[in-house]
Structures are given as C-alpha cells and as structure tokens.
Protein backbone atom coordinates (compact mmCIF):
# COMPACT_ATOMS: atom_id res chain seq x y z
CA UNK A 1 16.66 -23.60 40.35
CA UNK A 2 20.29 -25.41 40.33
CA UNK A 3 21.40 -23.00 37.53
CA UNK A 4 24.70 -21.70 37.35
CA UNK A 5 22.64 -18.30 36.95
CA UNK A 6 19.78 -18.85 39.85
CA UNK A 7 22.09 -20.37 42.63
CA UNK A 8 24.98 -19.63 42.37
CA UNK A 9 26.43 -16.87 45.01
CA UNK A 10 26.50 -13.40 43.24
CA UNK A 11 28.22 -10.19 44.24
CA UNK A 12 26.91 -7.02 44.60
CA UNK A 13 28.61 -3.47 44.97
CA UNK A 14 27.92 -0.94 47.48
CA UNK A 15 30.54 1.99 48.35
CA UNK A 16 33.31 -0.27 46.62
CA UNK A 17 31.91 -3.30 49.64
CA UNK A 18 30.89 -6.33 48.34
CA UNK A 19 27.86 -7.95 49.06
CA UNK A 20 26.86 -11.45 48.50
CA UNK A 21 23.57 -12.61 47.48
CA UNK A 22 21.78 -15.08 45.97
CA UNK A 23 18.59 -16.15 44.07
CA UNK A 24 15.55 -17.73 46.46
CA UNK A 25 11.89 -17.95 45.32
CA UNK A 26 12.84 -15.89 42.35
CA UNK A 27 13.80 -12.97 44.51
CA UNK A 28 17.12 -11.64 45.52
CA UNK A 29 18.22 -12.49 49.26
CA UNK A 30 21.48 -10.79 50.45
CA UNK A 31 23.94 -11.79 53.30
CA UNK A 32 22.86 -9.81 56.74
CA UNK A 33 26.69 -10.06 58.09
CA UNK A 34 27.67 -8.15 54.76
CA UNK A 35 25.34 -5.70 54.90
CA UNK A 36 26.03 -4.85 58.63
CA UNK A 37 29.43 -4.51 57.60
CA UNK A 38 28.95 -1.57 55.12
CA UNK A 39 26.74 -0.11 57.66
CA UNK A 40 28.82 -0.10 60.19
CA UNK A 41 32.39 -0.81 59.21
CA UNK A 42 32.29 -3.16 62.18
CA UNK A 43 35.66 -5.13 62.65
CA UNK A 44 33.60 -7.89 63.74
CA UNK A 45 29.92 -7.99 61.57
CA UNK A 46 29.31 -11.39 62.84
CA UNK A 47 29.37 -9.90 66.82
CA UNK A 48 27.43 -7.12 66.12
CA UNK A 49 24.53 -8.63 64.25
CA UNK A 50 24.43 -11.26 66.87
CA UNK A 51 24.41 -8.23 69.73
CA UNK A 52 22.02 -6.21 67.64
CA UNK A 53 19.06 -9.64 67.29
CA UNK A 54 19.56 -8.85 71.16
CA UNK A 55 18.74 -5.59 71.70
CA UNK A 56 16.02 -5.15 69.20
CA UNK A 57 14.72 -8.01 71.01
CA UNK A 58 14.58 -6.37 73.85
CA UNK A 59 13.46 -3.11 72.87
CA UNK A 60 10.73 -4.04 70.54
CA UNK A 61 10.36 -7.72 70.74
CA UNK A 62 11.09 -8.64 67.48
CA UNK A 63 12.89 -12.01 66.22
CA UNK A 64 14.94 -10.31 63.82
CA UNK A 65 15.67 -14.11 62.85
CA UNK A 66 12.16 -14.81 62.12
CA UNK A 67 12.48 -12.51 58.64
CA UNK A 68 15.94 -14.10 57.73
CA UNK A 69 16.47 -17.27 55.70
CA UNK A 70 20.03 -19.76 56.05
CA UNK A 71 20.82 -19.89 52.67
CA UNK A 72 24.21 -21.83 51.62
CA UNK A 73 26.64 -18.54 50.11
CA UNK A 74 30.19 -19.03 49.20
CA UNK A 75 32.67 -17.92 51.87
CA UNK A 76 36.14 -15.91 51.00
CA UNK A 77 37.64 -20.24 51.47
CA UNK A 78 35.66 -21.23 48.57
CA UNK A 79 33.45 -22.94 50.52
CA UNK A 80 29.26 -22.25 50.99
CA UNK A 81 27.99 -21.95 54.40
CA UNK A 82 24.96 -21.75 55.61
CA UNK A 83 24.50 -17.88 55.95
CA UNK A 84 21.74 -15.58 57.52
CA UNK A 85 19.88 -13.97 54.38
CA UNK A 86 17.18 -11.74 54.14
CA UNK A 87 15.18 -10.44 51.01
CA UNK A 88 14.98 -6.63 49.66
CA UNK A 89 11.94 -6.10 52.59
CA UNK A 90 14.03 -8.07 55.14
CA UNK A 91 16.95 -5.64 54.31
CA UNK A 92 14.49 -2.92 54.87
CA UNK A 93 13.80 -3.48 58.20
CA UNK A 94 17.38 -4.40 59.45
CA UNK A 95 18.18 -1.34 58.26
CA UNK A 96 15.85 0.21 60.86
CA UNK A 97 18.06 -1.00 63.76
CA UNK A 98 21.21 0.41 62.26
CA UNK A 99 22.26 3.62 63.46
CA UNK A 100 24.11 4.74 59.59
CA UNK A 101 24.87 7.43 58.03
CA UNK A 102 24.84 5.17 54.88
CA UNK A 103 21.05 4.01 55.49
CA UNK A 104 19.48 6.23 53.00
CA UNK A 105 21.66 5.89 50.30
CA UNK A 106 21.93 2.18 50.85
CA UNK A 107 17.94 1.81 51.07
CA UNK A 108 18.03 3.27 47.85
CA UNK A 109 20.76 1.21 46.25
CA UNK A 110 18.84 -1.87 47.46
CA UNK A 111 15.67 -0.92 45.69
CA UNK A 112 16.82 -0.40 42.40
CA UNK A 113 18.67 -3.47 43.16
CA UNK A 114 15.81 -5.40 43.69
CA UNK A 115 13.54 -3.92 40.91
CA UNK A 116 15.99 -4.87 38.73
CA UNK A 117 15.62 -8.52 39.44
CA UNK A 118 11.50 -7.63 39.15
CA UNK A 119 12.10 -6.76 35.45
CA UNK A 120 14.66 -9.75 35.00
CA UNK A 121 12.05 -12.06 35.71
CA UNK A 122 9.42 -10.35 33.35
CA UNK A 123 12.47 -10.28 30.89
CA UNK A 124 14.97 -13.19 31.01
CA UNK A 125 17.00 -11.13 28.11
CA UNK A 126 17.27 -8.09 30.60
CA UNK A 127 19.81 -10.31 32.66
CA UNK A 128 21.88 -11.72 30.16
CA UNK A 129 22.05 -8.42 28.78
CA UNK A 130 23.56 -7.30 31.94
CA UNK A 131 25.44 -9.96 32.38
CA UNK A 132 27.34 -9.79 28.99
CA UNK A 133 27.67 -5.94 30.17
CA UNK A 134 29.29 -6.53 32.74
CA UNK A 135 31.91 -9.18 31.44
CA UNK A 136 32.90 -6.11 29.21
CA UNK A 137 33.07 -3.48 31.61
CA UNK A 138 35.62 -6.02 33.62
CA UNK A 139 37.43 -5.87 29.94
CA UNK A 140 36.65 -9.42 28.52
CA UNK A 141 36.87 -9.59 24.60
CA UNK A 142 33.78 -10.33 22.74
CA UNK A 143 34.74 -13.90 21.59
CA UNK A 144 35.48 -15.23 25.11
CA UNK A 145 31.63 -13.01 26.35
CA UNK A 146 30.41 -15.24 23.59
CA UNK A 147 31.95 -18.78 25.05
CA UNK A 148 31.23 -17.72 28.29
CA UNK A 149 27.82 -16.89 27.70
CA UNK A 150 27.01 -19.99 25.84
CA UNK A 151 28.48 -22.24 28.55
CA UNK A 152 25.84 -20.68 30.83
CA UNK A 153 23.49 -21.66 28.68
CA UNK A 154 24.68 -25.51 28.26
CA UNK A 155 24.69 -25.28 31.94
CA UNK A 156 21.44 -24.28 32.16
CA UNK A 157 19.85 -27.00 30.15
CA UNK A 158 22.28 -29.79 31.73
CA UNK A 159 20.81 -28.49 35.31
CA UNK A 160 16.97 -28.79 34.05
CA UNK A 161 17.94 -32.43 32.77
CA UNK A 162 19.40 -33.01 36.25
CA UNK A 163 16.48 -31.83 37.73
CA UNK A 164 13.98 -34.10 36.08
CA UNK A 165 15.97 -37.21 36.48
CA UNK A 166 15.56 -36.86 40.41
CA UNK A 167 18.90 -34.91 40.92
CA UNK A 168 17.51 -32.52 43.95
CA UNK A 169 19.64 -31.23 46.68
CA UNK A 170 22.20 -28.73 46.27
CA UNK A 171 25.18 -30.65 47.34
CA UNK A 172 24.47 -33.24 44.51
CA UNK A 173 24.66 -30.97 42.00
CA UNK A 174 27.80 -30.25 43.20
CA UNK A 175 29.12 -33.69 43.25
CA UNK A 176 28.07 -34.33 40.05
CA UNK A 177 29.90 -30.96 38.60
CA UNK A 178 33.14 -32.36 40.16
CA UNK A 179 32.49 -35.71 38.19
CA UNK A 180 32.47 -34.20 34.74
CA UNK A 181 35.70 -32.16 35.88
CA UNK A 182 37.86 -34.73 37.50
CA UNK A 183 36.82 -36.76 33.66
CA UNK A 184 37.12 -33.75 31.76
CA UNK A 185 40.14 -32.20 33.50
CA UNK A 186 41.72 -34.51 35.93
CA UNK A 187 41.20 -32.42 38.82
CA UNK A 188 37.93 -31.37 40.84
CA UNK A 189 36.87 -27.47 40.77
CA UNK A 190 37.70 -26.69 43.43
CA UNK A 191 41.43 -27.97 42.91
CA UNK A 192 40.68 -26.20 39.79
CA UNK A 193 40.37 -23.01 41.62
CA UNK A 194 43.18 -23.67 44.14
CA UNK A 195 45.58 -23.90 41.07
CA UNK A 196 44.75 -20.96 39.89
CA UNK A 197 44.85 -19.06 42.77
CA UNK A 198 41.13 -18.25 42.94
CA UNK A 199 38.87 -17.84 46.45
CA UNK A 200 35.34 -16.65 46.26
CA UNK A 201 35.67 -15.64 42.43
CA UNK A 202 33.52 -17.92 40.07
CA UNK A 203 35.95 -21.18 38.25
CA UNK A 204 34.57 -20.38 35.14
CA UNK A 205 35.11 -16.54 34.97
CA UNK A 206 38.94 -17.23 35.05
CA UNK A 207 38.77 -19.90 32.25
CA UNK A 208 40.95 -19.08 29.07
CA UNK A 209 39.13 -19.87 25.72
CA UNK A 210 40.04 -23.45 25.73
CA UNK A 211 38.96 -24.60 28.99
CA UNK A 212 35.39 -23.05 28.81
CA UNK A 213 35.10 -25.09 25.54
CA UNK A 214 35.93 -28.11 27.05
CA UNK A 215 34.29 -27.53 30.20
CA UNK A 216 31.09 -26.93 27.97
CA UNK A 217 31.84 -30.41 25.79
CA UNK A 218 32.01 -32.40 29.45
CA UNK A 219 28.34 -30.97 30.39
CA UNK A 220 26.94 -30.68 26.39
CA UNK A 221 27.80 -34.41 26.49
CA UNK A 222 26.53 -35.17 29.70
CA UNK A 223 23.28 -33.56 28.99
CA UNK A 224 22.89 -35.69 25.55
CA UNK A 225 23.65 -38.99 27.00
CA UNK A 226 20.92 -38.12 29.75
CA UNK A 227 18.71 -37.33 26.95
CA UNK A 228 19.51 -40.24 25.58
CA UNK A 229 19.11 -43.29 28.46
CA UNK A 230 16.93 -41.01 31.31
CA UNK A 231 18.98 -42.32 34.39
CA UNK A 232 17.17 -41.71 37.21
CA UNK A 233 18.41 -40.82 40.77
CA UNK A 234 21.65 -39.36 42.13
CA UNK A 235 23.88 -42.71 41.19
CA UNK A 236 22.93 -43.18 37.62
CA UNK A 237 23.51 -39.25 37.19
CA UNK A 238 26.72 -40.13 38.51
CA UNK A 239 27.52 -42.21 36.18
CA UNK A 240 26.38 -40.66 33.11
CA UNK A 241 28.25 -37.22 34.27
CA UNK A 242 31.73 -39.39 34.41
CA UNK A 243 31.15 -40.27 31.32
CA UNK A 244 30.00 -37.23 29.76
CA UNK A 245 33.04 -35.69 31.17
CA UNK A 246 35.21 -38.50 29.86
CA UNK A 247 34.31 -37.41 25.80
CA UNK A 248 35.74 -33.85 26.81
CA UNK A 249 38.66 -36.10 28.75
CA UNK A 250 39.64 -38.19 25.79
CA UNK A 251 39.66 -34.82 23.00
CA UNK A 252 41.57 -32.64 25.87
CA UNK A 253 44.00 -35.16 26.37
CA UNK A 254 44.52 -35.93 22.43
CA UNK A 255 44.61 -32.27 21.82
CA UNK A 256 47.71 -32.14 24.10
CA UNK A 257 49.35 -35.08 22.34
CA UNK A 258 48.57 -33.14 19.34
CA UNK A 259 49.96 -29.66 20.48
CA UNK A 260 52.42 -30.56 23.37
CA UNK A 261 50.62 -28.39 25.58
CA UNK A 262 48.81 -28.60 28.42
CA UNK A 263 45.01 -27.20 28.33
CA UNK A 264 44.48 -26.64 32.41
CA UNK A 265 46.58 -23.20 33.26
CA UNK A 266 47.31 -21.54 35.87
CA UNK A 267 46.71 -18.06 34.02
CA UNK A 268 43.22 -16.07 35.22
CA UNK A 269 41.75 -12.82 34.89
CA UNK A 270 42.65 -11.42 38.58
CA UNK A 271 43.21 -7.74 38.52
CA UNK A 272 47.32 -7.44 38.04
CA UNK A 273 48.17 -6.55 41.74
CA UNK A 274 46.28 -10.08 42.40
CA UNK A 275 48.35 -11.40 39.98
CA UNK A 276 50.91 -10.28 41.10
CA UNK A 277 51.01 -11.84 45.10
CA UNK A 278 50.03 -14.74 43.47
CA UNK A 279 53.22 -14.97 40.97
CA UNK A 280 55.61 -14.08 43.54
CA UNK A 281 53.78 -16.72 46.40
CA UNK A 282 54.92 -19.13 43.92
C-alpha cells in the first residue's frame, strides 16, 4: 500500500540504535546496514556487510543477497534510497554470520517485533492503538494525537483513491504529495522539512495544530474532487491534487490576512538540545 502508515520508513529501537524498517507484503522488512551496525558497532556497516556477503559466501555458499529485498528507506538527507532489507526470518539468518554478544537479545527483540505486526494485521486497531501510545509517551497533548491521528486517516483514504485512479509507483505518490503542498503551503515537503530543520524525522510529526489541519483540508479536498470527476492516470491526478491543495491555499492564505500571521513555522517538536543547534545555526 502507498499509505502514510504501510510505506512510509518507520523506526525501530534497539539498545537506544535506531533501526529503519518498512512495510512489504504486509510484513515488516528492516535495513541489513542498521542492523549490522548494532551488532557490531562497526564504524563502517556498509564495508562490513559487503565483506561479510563474502565470506559467508565462501564458507557456506550462500547468497546472503538472495534473502534480501532493495526496498526505497529514507536516508539521515531526507532522501529514500534503495536499501538492502530483509524480513524477521531474513534477520534471523544474518544474524547467524554475526559474531555478537547482542545476538540473543536482539533475536528476541526482533520476534516480538515481528509478532507484533502478526497481530496488527489480525487487528488494524492494535496499531493505531500503539501508535497514539506512542505520540504520548514522546509527550504530545491529546488534541494534537487526535489531529494527527485523523490526518492519517484522510491520508489513508486519499492514497486508496490514488490507487484506483491508476496512480501506481512510489515516486508518483510522491509527486503528487508535493502538489497539494506547494498549493496548500507554497513550498514542497521537503522544503517544508528543510525549514524546519528536520532530516529523517516524519513532516507531519513536527506540524503545530494549524498546519496538520490544513495539510488534511489540501488532501480531504483532493480526495473529494477525485470522488467527484474519477481522473484517471498520473496527469489528471496531477491536476486534481493542485487543486485540491489550492482550497487549503486560498483559506491558509485568507486566514493570514485575517490574523497577520503566518501559518508555515519554523517551530517543531525536536528534543530541546536539537532545538537548540538548530536556533543557534540560525
């Protein structure tokens, strides 16, 4: 799926190390080079998986590329890159070839990791119960959970209308995001992101109250007018999304006349140290 929730890049937690993964076949796949990482606390993951395909190669004749998957994650620039993945069993047997004191624990970590994606799937609720979980435990307030949580959800449903009015490949999706912001907003996200100081964090995490709701007005809109004349292929999508994004466009921009403020800010919810480089960068 094209969902903000089923392709986007997540992170996951291990020993305070991040670990990127993502949704595939409705199963989660995680980034090799990150894993080898916390294994290892190589200074250079990328070498040493590349070493390691080598030697298990040679020593048991295994492809350890054959159980891996290039899947597009986001890099610390922003950016998604075609990345070696592998799923929870894929993991497994990587693990194998690492010499870790971590192994066990980690083997364990990635099973209740994956399970839990097991029961998501049984129970769609399970993850946005998690998911509203965690946007507490990082110390969001309920209202914004709320906002945020609905704009998933408008997401959701604009992604599904996307995806039967021939909108397919990844990068499209993409484009047609950054119409409904440059109408919406004026700027693209990932200027969006660059002006607020943001890397591999999610846009819409580090939205204040007012720019989730018109962020969710661009794609609401852009979902009804879809609805509404079924354009079909990537170019009429196009056009519908700039003008979808144009109805949040035109109330932003007459909410500013109205206010003499501006609705796009800088402000996010970085830890304060973050905040803090950032402010005096500036």
């Amino acid at each position: 799926m094209a969902s903000e929730l089923m392709s986007a890049t997540k992170i996951a937690v291990f020993k305070n190390q991040e670990i990127r993964k993502t949704i595939h076949n409705n199963e989660w796949w995680f980034s090799v080079v990150d894993v080898v990482k916390v294994l290892t606390d190589s200074a250079n993951a990328r070498d040493y998986w590349y070493k390691m395909k080598i030697r298990v190669k040679a020593e048991d004749g295994l492809e350890l590329s054959t159980i891996c998957r290039q899947l597009k994650l986001e890099s610390s620039d922003g950016k998604k890159y075609e990345t070696d993945c592998a799923n929870t069993e894929g993991i497994f047997r990587i693990i194998q070839s690492i010499p870790s004191s971590r192994a066990e624990p980690f083997k364990l970590w990635l099973a209740r990791v994956g399970y839990e994606r097991v029961l998501e799937i049984d129970d769609p609720e399970i993850a946005t119960k998690r998911t509203r979980a965690l946007y507490k435990a990082k110390g969001y307030g309920n209202e914004w959970i709320e906002k945020r949580m609905r704009g998933i959800a408008i997401r959701e449903e604009l992604t599904d209308e996307w995806k039967k009015h021939e909108v397919k490949k990844d990068k499209e999706y993409e484009i047609l995001t950054a119409e409904i912001s440059k109408a919406a907003f004026g700027i693209t996200p990932s200027q969006y992101k660059k002006l607020k100081g943001l890397k591999r964090e999610n846009l819409r995490d580090h939205m204040n109250d007012l720019e989730l709701i018109f962020s969710m007005l661009g794609e609401a809109s852009t979902t009804q007018i879809t609805k509404a004349e079924h354009p079909e292929g990537f170019e009429e999508n196009r056009n519908v999304s700039r003008r979808g994004g144009n109805v949040a466009g035109l109330a932003r921009k007459k909410l500013e006349q109205e206010t003499n403020s501006k609705v796009i800010s800088r402000n996010n919810y970085l830890p304060e140290p973050r905040q803090k480089r950032l402010k005096d960068s500036n």
